[in-house]
N, C-alpha and C. Protein backbone atom coordinates (compact mmCIF):
# COMPACT_ATOMS: atom_id res chain seq x y z
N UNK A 1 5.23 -35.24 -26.13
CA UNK A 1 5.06 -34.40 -24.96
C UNK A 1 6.30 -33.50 -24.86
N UNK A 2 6.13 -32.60 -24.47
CA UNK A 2 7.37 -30.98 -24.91
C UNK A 2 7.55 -31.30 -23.28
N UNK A 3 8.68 -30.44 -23.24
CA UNK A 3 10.14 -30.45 -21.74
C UNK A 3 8.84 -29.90 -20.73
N UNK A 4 8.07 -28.60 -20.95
CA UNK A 4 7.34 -28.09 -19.86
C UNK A 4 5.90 -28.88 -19.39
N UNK A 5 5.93 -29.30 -20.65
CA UNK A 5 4.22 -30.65 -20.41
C UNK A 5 4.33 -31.27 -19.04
N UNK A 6 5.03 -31.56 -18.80
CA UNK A 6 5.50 -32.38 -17.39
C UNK A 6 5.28 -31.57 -15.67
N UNK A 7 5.66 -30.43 -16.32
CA UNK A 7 5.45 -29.21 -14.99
C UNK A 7 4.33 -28.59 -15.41
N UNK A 8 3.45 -28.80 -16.39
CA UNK A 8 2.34 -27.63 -16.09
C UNK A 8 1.06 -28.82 -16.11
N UNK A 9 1.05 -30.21 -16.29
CA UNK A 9 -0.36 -30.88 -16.72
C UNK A 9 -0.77 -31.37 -15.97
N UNK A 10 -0.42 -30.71 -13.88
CA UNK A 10 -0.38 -31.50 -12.95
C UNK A 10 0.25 -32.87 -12.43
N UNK A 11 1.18 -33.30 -13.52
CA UNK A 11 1.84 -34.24 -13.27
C UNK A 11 2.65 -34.31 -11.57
N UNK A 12 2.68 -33.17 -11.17
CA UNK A 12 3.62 -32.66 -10.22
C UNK A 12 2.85 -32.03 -8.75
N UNK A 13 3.24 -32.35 -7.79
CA UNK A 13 2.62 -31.64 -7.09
C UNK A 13 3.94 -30.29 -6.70
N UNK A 14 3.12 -29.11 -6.20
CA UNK A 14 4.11 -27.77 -5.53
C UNK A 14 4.84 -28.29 -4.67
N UNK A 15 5.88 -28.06 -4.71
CA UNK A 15 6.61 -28.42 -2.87
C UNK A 15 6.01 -27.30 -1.70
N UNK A 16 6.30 -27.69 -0.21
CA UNK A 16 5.58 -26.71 0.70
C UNK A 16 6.50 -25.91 0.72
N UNK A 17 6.04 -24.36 0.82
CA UNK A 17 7.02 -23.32 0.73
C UNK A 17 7.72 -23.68 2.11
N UNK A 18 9.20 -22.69 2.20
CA UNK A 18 9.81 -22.79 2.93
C UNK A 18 9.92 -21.97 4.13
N UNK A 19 9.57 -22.44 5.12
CA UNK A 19 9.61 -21.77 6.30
C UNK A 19 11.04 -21.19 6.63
N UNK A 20 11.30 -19.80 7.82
CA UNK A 20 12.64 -19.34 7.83
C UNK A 20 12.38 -18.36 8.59
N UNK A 21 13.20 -17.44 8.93
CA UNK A 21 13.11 -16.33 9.66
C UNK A 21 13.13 -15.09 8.39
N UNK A 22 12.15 -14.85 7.85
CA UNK A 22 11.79 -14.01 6.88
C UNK A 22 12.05 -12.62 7.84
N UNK A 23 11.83 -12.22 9.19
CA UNK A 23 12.63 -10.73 8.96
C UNK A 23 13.79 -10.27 9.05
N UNK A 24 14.92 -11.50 9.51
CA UNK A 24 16.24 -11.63 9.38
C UNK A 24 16.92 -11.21 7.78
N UNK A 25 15.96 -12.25 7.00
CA UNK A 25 16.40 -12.12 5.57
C UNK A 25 16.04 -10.87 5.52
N UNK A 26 15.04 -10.22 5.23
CA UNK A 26 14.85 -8.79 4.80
C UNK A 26 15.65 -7.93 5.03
N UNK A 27 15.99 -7.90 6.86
CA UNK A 27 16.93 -6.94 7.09
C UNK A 27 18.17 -7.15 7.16
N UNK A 28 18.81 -8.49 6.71
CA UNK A 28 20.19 -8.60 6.09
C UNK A 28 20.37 -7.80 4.51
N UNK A 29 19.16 -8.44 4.03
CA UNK A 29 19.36 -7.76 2.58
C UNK A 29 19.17 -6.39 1.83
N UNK A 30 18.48 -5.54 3.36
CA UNK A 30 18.25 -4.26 3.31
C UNK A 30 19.92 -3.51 3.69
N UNK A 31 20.05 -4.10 4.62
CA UNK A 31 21.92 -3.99 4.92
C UNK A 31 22.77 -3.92 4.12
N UNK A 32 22.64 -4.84 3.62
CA UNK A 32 23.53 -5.22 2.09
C UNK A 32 23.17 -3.93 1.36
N UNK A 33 21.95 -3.89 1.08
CA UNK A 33 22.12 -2.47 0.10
C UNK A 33 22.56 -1.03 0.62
N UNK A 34 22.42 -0.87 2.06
CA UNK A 34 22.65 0.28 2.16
C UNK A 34 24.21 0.64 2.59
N UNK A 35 24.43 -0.78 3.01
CA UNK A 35 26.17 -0.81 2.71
C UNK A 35 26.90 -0.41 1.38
N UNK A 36 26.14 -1.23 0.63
CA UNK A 36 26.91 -0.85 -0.88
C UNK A 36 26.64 0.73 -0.71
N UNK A 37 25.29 1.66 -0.97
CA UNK A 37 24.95 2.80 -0.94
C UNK A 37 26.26 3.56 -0.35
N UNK A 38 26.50 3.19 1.32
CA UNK A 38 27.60 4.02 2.02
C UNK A 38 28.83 4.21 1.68
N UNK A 39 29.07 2.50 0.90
CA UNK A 39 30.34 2.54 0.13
C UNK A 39 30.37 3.39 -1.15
N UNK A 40 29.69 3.37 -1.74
CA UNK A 40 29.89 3.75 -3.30
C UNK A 40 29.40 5.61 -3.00
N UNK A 41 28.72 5.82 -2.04
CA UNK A 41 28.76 7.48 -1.95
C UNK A 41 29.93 8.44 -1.93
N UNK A 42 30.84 7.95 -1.31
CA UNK A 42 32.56 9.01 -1.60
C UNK A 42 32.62 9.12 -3.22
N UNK A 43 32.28 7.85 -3.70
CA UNK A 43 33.12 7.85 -5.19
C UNK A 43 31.79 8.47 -6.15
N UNK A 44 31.00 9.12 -5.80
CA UNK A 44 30.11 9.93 -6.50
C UNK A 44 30.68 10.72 -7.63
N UNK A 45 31.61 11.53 -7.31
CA UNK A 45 31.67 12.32 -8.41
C UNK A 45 32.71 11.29 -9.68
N UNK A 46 33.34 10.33 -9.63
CA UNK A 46 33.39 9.09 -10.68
C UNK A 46 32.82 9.00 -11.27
N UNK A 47 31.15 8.54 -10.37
CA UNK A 47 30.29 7.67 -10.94
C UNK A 47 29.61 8.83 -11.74
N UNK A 48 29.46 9.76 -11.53
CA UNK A 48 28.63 10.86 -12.40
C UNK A 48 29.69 11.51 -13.27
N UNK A 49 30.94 11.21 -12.82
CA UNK A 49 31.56 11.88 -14.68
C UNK A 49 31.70 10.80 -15.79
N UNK A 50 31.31 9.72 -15.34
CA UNK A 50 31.34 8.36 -15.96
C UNK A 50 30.04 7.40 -16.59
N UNK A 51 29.01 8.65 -15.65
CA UNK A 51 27.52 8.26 -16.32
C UNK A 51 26.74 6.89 -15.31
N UNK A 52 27.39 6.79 -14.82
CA UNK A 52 26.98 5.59 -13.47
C UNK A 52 26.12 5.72 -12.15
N UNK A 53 25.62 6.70 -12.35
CA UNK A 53 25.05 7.04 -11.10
C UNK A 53 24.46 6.58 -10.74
N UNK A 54 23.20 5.56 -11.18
CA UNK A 54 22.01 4.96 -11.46
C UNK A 54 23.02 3.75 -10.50
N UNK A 55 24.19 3.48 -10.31
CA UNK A 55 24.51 2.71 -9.46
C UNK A 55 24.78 2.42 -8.07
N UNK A 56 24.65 3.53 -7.59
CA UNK A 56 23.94 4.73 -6.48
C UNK A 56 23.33 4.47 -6.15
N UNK A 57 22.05 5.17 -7.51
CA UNK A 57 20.53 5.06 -6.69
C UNK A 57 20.02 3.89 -6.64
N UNK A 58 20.58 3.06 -7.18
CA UNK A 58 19.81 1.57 -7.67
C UNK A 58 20.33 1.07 -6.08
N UNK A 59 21.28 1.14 -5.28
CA UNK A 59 21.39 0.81 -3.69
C UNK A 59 20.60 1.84 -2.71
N UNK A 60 20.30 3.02 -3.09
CA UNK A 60 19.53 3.81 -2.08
C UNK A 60 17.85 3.44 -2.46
N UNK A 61 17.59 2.54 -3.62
CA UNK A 61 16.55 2.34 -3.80
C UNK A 61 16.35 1.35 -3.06
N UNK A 62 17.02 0.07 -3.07
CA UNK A 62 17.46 -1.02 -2.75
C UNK A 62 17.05 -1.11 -0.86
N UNK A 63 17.95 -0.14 -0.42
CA UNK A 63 17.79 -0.10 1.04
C UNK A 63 16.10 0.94 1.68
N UNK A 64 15.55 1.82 0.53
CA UNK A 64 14.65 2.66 1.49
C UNK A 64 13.23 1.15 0.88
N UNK A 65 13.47 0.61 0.03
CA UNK A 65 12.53 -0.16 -0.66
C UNK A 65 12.72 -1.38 0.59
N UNK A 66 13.69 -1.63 1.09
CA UNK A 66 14.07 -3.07 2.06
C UNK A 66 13.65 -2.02 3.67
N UNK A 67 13.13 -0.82 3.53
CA UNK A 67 12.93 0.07 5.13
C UNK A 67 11.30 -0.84 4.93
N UNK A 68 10.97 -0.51 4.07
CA UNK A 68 9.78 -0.85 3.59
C UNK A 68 9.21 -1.76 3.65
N UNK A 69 9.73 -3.15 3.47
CA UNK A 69 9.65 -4.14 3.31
C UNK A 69 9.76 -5.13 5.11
N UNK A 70 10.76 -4.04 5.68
CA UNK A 70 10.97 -4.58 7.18
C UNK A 70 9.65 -4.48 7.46
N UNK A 71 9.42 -3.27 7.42
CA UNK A 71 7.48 -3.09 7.71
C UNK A 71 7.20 -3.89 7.93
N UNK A 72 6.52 -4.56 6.55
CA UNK A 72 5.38 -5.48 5.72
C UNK A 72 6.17 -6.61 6.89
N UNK A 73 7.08 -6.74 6.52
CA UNK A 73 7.43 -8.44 7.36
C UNK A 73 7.01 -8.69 8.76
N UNK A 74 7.32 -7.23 9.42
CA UNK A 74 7.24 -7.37 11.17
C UNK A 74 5.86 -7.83 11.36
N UNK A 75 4.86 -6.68 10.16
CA UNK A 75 3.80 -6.60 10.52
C UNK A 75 2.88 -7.97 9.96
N UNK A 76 3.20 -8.72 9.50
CA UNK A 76 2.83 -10.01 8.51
C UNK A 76 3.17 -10.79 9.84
N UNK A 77 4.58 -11.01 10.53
CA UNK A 77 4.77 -11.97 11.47
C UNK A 77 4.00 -11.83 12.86
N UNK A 78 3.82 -10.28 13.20
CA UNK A 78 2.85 -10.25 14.30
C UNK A 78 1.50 -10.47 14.05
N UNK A 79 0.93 -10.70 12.85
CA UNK A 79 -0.30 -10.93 12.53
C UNK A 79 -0.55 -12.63 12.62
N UNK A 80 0.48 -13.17 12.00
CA UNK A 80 0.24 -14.59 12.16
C UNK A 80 0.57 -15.21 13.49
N UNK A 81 1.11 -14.57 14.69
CA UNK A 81 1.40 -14.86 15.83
C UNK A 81 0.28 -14.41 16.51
N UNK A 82 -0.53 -13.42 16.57
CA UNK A 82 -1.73 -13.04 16.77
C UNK A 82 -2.90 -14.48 16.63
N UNK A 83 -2.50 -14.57 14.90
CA UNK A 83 -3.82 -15.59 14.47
C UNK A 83 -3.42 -17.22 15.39
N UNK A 84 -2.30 -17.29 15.13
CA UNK A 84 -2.38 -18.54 16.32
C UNK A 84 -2.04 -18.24 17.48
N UNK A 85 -2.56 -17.11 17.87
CA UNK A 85 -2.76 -17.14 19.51
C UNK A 85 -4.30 -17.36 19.76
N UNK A 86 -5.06 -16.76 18.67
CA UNK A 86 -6.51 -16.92 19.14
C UNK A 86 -6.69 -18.01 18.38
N UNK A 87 -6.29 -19.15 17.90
CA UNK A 87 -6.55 -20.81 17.87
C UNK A 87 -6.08 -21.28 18.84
């Protein structure tokens, strides 16, 4: 029997996912990126005589992708507060 036989042949049950304040996390981690973004914008012209820029956008992606994501979450948590209001 091979190392993964054990995790895939049902030997195992899933653990229950973890409950949390999922729009806290989002919009801490949307923070985080657009912090880095605010920080690393002065030093632009560095990062582009140095070929780095992509380290930039990879935080302005980071934060409009986490604007995004606040969405989905608010709107996911008022839906399930909805569904157990009408149970």
């Amino acid at each position: 029997m091979g190392l993964m036989d054990k995790w895939t042949n049902g030997e195992r049950e899933a653990p229950e996912p973890l409950e949390g304040n999922v729009v806290a996390t989002v919009v801490t981690g949307t923070a985080i990126w657009l912090v880095l973004f605010l920080a690393q914008l002065p030093f632009y012209g560095w990062y582009a005589d140095h070929g780095h820029t992509w380290w930039l956008w990879t935080c302005a992606a980071g934060a409009g992708l986490g604007c995004i994501g606040i969405w989905y979450v608010r709107a996911r948590d008022a839906a399930i507060r909805a569904a157990a209001a009408r149970d």
